[in-house]
Protein backbone atom coordinates (compact mmCIF):
# COMPACT_ATOMS: atom_id res chain seq x y z
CA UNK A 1 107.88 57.28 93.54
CA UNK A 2 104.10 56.61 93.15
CA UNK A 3 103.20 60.52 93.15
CA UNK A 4 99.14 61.49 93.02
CA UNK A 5 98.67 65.38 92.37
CA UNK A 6 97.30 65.96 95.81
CA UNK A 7 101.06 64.45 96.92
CA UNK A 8 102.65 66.78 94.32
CA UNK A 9 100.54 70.10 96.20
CA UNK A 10 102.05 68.52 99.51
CA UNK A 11 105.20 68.68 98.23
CA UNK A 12 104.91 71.77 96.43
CA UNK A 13 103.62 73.09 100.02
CA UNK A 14 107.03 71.81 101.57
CA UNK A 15 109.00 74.46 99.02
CA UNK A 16 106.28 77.03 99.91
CA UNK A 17 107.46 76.70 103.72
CA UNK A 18 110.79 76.65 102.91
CA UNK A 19 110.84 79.87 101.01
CA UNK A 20 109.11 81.34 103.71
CA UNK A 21 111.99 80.36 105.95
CA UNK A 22 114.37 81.94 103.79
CA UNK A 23 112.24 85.25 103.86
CA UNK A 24 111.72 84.39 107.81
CA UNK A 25 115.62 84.45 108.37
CA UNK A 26 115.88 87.20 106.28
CA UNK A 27 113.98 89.25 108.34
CA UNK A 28 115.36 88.30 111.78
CA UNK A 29 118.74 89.28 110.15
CA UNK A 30 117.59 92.36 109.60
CA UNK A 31 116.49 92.79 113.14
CA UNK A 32 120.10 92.39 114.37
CA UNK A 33 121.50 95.48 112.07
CA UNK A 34 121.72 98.60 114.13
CA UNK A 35 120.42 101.54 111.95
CA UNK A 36 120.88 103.97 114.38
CA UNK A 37 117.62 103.88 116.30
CA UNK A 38 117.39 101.75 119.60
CA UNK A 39 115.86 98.20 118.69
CA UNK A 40 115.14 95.77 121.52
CA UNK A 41 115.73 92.97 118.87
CA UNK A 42 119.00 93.46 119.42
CA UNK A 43 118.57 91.72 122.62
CA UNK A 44 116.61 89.24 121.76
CA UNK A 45 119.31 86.39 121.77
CA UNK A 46 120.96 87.33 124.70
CA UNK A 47 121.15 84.63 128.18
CA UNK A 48 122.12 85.59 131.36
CA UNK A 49 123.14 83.09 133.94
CA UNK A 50 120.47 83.16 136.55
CA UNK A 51 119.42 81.50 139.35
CA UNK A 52 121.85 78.87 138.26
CA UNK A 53 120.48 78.82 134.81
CA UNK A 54 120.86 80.61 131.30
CA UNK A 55 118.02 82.76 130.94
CA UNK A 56 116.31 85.04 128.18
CA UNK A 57 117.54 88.87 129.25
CA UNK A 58 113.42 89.30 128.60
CA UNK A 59 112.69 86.45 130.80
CA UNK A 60 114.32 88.23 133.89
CA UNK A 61 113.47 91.77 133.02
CA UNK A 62 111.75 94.89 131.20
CA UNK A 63 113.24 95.90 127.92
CA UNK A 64 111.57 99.77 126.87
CA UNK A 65 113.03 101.85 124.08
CA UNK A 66 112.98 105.14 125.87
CA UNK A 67 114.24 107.38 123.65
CA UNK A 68 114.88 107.24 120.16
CA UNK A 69 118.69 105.72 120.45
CA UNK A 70 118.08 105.02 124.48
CA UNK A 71 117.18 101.30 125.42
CA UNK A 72 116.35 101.09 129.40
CA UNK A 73 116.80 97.44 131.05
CA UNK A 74 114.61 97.19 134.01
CA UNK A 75 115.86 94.06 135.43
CA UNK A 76 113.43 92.44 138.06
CA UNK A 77 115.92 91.16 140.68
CA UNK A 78 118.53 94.21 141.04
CA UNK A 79 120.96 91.09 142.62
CA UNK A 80 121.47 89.91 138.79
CA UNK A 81 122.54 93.59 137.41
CA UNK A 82 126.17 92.82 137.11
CA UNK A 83 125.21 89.36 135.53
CA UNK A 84 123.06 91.23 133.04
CA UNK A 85 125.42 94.07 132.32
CA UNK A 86 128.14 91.30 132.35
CA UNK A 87 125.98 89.17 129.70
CA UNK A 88 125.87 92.10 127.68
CA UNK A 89 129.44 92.86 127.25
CA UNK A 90 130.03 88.75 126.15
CA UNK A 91 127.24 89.47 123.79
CA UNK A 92 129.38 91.78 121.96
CA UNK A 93 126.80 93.75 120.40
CA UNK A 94 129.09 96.73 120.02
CA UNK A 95 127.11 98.75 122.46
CA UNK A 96 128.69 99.47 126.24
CA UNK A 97 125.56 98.91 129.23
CA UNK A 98 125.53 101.55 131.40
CA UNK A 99 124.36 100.90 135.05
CA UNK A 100 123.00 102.91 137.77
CA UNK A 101 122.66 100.48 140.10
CA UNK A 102 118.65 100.64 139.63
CA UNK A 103 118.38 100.24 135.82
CA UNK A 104 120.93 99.89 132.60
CA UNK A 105 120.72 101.34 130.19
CA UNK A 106 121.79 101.13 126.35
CA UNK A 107 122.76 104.30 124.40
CA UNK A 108 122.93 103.55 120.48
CA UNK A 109 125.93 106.00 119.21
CA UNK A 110 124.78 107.98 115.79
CA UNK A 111 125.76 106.32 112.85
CA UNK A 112 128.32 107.82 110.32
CA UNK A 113 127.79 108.10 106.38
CA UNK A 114 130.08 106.08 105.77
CA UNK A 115 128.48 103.44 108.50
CA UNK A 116 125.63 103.65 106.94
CA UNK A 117 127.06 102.85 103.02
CA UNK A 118 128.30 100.11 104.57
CA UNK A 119 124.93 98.49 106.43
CA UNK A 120 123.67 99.10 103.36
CA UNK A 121 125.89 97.14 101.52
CA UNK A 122 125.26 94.24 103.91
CA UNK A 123 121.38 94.62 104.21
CA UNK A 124 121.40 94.06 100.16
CA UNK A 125 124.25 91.33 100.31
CA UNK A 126 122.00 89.32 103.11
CA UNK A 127 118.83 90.30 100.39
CA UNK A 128 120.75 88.75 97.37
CA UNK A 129 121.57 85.33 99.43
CA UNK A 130 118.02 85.27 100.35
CA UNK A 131 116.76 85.35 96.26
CA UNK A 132 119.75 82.99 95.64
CA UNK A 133 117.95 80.56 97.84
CA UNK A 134 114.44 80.69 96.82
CA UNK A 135 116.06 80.57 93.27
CA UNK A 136 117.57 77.66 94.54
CA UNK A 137 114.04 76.27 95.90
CA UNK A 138 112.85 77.22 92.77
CA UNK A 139 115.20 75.47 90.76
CA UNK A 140 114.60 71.87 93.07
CA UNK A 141 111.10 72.09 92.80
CA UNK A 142 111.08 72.29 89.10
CA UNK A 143 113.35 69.26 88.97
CA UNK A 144 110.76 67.27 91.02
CA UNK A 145 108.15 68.13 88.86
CA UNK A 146 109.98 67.21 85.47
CA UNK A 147 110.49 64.06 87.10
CA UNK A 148 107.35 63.32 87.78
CA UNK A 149 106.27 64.30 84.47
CA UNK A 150 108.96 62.21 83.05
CA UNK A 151 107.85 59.26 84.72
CA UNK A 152 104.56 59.83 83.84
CA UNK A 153 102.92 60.17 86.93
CA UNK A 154 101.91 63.66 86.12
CA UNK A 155 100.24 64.99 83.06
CA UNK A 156 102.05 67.61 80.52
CA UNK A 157 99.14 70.29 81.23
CA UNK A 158 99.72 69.41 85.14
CA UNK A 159 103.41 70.01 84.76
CA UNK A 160 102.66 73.28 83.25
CA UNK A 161 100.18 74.42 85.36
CA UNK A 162 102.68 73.33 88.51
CA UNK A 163 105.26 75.60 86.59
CA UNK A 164 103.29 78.80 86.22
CA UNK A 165 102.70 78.66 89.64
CA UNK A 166 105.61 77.87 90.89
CA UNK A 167 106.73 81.28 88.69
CA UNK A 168 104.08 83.46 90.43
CA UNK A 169 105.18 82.11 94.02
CA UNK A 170 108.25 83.00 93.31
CA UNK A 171 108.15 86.74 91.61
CA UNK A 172 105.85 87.14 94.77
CA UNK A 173 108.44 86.01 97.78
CA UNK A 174 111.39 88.14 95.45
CA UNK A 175 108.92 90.95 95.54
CA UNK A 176 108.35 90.57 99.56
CA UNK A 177 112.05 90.39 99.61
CA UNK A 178 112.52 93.36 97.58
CA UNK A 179 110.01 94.92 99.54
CA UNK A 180 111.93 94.32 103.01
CA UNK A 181 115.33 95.25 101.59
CA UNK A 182 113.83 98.61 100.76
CA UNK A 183 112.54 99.14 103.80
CA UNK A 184 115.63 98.35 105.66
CA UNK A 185 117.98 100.69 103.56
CA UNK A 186 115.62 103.66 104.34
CA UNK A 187 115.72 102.93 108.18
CA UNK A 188 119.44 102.80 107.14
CA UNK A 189 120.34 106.35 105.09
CA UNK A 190 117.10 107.64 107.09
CA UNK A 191 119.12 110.40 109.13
């Protein structure tokens, strides 16, 4: 490998994006725990076979948060109601549509203590695996760089200054992930 230090910053840029990813999934993971409170997220990767196709719930419909655990499903065409409703059930999102023949809608049960201890307890589980891969990042990128510097293709100061950034990019994306966790378990216990 023939590495210039603008090609190590490219691939130093490639770890940046793939931290973010980790972060990224992090967060969409998040999206799919129900703390209680109606989220439309929950929906999000729901397809309903329409018009001879799958297709997006939000594609073929309104999706409002109504109340605070009440999720209303305004679907556009009120011929694909049972498809919806139907799509729902298969999506086995633990919640049971209820349709009036005009709308459906979604009611979010209250969560238990104990319900909640254990969301929790996943919420930091899926927050640990999320440090254990930009550790992991962390750990590959550093590996590239003594490489390089082993090969000399990279200076000793370069290497270092690589390094010390490559420390601050990281205590930042555990702090973001910290951050999110923390917000999470309060949405969580939040009664």
């Amino acid at each position: 490998m023939n590495y210039e230090v603008d090609e190590v910053r490219k691939v130093f840029d490639d770890y940046v994006l793939k931290m973010d990813k980790s972060l990224e999934s992090m967060r969409t993971e998040f999206q799919n725990i129900r703390a209680g409170r109606a989220n439309p997220h929950i929906l999000d990767k729901i397809t309903v076979e329409a018009y001879g196709a799958p297709t997006p719930l939000n594609q073929i419909s309104n999706i409002t948060v109504t109340e605070a655990r009440v999720i209303v499903i305004s679907v556009w065409d009120s011929g694909l109601l049972k498809a919806v409703e139907k799509a729902i059930l298969a999506a086995n999102i633990g919640l049971t549509p209820s349709n009036d023949g005009k709308i459906i809608r979604l009611v979010f049960p209250e969560i238990t203590g104990e319900r909640r201890k254990e969301l929790v307890k996943t919420v930091k589980a899926a927050g640990e695996a999320t440090k254990v891969a930009l550790r992991n990042e962390r750990r590959d990128i550093l590996e590239v760089i003594k490489k390089l510097r082993k090969d000399s293709i990279i200076t000793e100061d370069d290497q270092k200054t690589f390094e010390k950034d490559i420390d601050k990019l990281i205590a930042q994306k555990n702090e973001t992930a910290e951050k999110l966790i923390k917000e999470k378990e309060d949405e969580i216990l939040n009664v």
